[in-house]
Every structure is written in structure tokens, then in C-alpha cells.
N, C-alpha and C. Protein backbone atom coordinates (compact mmCIF):
# COMPACT_ATOMS: atom_id res chain seq x y z
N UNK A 1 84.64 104.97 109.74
CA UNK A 1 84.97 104.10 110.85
C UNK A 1 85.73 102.86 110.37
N UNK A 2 85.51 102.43 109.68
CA UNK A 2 85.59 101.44 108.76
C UNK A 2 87.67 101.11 108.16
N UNK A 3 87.88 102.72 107.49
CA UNK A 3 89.28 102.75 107.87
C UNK A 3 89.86 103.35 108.99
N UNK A 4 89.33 103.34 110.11
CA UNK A 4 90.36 103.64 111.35
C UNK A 4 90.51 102.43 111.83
N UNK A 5 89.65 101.48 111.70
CA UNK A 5 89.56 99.86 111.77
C UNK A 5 90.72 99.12 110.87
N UNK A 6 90.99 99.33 109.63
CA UNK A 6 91.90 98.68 109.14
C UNK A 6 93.09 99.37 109.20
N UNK A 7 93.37 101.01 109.19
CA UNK A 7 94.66 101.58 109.09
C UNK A 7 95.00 101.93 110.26
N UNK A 8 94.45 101.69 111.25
CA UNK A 8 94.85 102.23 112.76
C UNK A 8 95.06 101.28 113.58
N UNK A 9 93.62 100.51 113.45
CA UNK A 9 93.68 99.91 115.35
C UNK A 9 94.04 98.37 114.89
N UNK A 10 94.25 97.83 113.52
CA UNK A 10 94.62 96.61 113.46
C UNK A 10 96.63 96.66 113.15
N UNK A 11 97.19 97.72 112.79
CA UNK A 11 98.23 97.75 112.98
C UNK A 11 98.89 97.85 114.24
N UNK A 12 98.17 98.85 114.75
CA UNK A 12 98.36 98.76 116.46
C UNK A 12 98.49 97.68 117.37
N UNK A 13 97.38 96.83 117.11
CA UNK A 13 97.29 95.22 117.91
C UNK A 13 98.49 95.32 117.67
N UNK A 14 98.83 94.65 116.27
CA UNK A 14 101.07 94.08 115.68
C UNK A 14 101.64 94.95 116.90
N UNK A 15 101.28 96.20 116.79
CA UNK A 15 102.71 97.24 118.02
C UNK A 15 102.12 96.51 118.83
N UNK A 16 101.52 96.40 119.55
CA UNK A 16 100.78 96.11 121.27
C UNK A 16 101.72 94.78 121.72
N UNK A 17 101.09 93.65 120.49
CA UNK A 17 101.63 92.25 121.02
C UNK A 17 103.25 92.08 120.70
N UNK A 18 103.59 93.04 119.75
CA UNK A 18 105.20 93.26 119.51
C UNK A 18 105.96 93.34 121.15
N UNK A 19 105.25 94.96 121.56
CA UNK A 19 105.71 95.42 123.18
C UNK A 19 105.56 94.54 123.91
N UNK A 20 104.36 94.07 123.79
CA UNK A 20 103.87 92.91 124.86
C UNK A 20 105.16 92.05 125.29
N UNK A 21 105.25 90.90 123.85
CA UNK A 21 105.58 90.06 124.16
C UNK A 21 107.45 90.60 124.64
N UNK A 22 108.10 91.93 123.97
CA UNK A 22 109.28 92.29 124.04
C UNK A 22 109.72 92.39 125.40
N UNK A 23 108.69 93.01 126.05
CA UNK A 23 108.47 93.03 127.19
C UNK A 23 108.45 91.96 128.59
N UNK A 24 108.09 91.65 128.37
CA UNK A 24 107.74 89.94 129.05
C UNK A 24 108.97 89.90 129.92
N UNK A 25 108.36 89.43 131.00
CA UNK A 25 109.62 88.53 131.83
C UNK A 25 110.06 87.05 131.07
N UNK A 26 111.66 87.24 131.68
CA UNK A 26 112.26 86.04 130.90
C UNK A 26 111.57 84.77 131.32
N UNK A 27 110.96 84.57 132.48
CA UNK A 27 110.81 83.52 132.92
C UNK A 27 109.50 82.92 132.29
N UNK A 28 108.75 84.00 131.82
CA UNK A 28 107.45 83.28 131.19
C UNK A 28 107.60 82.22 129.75
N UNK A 29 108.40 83.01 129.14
CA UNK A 29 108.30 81.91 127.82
C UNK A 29 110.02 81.68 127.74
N UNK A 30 110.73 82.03 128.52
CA UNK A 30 112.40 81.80 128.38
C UNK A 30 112.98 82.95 127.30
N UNK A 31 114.01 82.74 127.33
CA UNK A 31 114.63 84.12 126.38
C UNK A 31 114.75 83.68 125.06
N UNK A 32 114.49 82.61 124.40
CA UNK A 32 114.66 81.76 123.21
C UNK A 32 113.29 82.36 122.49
N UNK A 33 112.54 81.74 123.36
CA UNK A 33 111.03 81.70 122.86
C UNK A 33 110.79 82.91 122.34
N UNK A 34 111.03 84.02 123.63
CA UNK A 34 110.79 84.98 123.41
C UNK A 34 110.97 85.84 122.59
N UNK A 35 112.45 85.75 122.16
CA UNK A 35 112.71 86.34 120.55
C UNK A 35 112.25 86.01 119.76
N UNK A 36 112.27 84.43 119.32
CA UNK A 36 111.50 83.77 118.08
C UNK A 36 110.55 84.48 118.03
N UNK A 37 109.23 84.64 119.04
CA UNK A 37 107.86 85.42 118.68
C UNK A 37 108.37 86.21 118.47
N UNK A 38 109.17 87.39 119.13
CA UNK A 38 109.15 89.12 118.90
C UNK A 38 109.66 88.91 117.25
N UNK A 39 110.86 87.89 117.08
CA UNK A 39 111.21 88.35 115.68
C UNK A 39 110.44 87.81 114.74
N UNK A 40 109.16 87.25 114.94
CA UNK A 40 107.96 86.65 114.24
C UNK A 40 107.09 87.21 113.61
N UNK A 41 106.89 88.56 114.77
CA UNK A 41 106.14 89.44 114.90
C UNK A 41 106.53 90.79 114.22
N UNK A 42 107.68 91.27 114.42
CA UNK A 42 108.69 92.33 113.38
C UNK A 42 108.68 91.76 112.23
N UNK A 43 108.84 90.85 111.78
CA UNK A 43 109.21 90.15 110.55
C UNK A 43 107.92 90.37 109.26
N UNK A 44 106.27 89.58 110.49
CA UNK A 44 105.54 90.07 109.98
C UNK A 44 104.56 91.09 109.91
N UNK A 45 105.06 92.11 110.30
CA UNK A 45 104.95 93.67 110.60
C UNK A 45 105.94 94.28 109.41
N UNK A 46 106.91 93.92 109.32
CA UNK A 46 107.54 94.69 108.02
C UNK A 46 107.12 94.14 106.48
N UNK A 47 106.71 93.12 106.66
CA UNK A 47 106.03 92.35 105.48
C UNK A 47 104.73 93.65 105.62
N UNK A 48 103.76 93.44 106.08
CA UNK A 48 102.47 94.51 106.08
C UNK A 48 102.96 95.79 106.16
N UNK A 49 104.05 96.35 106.33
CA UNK A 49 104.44 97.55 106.07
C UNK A 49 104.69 97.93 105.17
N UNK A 50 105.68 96.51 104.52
CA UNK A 50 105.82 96.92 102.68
C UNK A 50 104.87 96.76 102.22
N UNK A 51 103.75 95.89 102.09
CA UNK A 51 102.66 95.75 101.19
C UNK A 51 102.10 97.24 101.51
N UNK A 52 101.39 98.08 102.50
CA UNK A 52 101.20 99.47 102.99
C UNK A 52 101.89 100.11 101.97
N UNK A 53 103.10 100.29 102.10
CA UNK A 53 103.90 101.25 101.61
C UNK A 53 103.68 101.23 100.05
N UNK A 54 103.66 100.17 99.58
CA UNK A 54 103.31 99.91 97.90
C UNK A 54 102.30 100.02 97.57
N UNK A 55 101.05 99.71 98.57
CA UNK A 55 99.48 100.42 98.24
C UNK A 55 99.29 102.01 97.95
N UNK A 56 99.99 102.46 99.17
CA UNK A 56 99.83 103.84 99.16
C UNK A 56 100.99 104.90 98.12
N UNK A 57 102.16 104.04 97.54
CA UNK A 57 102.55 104.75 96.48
C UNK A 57 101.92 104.62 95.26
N UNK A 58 101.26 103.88 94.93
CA UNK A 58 100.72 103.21 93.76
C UNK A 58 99.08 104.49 94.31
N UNK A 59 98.73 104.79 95.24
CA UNK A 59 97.41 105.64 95.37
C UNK A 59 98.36 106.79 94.88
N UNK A 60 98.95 107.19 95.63
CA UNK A 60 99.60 108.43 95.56
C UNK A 60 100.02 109.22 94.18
N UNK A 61 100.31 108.11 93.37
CA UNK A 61 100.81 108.46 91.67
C UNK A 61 99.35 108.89 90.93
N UNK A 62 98.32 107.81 91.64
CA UNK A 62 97.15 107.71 90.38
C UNK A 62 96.50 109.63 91.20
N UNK A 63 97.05 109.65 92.28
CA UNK A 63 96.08 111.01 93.20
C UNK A 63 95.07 110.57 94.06
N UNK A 64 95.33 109.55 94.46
CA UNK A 64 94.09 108.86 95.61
C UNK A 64 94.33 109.47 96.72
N UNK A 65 93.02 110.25 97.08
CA UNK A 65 93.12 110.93 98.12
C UNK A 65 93.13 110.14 99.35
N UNK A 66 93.09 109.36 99.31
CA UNK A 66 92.35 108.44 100.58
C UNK A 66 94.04 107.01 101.20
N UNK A 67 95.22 107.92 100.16
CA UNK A 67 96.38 107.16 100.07
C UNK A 67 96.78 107.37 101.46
N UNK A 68 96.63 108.48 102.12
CA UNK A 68 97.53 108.99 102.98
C UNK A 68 97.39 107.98 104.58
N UNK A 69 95.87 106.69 104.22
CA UNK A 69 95.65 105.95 105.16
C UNK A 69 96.79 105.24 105.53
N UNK A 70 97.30 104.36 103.91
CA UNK A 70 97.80 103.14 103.54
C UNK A 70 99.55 103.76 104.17
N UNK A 71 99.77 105.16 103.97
CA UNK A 71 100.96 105.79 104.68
C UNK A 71 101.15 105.75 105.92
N UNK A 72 99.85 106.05 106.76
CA UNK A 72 99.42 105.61 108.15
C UNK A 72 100.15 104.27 108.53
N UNK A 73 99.55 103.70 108.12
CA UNK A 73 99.53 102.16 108.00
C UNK A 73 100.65 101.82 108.01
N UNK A 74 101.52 102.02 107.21
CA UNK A 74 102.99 101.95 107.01
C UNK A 74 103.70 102.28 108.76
N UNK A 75 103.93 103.55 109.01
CA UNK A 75 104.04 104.40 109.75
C UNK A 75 104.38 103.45 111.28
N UNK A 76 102.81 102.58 111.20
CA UNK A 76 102.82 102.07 112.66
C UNK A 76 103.20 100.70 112.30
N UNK A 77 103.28 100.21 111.31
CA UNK A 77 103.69 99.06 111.40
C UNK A 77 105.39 98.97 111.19
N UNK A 78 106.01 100.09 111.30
CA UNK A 78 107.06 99.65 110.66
C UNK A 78 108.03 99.96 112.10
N UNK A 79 106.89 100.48 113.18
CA UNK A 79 107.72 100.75 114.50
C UNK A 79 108.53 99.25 114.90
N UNK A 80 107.83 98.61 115.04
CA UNK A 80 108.13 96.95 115.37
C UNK A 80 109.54 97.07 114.33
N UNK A 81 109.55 97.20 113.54
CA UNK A 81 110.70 96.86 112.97
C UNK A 81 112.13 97.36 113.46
N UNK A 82 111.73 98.65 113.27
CA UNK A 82 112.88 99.72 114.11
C UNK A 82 112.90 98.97 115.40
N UNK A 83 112.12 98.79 116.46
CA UNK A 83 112.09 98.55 118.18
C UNK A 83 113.34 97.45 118.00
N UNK A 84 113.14 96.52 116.89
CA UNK A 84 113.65 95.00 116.80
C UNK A 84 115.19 95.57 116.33
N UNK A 85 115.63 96.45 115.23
CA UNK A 85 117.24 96.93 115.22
C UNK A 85 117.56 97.08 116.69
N UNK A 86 117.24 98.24 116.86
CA UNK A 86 117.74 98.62 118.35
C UNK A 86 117.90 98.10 119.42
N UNK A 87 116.63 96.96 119.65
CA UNK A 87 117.01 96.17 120.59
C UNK A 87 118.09 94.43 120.57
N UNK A 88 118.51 94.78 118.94
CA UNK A 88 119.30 93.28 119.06
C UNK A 88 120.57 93.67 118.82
């Protein structure tokens, strides 16, 4: 339970409040604001994606079975990043 808690549902929140806030009407925080957070939020979503990504190659070499979380992990955090190309 313990890693579906750290490799799942806490990367997820990052996607949630990423959409969230991408989402948003302009009028709530203005269109300024609103990027600053989204690109706040991608920014530090690809930061935790690389650290992910370097955990789980560094498991992967030694044979850590339990690497394929830290790949997870990667996976969803790195959506925010992509959403943020495409949409600018």
C-alpha cells in the first residue's frame, strides 16, 4: 500500500492540480497567473520525473525488482510536461 501511495497517487495529485489549474477559467486567476502556476507545476513535475527516472535506472542495472515503481512514477509525472509543449 505503501508504494501505490508514493508511486501512484502522489504523482497523480502533480497531474490533477497541473489539469486543474490548466484548466481554469481565465477570469479566476487571469491568464498571467495562470501560466506562471501551470509552468510551476510542469517544471516541478519534470524535476520529480528526472529524479524517478534516475532512481529507477540505477534499480534497474543493480536488478531491483521493485524498479519498475520508480518507472511508474516517471510515466505520470512526466504527462504535465508533455500537456505544457503542446499547449504553448
Amino acid at each position: 500500500m505503501k508504494r501505490i501511495i508514493y508511486h501512484i497517487i502522489i504523482p497523480t495529485v502533480m497531474l490533477v492540480a497541473f489539469f486543474v489549474v490548466a484548466l481554469m477559467p481565465v477570469e479566476v486567476l487571469g491568464c498571467f497567473m495562470r501560466g506562471l502556476i501551470a509552468l510551476l507545476i510542469s517544471f516541478v513535475s519534470g524535476l520529480g520525473a528526472l529524479g524517478a527516472a534516475i532512481i529507477g535506472a540505477k534499480g534497474r542495472v543493480r536488478g531491483d525488482k521493485n524498479a519498475i515503481w520508480w518507472v511508474t512514477s516517471t510515466l505520470i509525472l512526466v504527462i504535465p510536461v508533455i500537456a505544457m509543449i503542446i499547449m504553448a
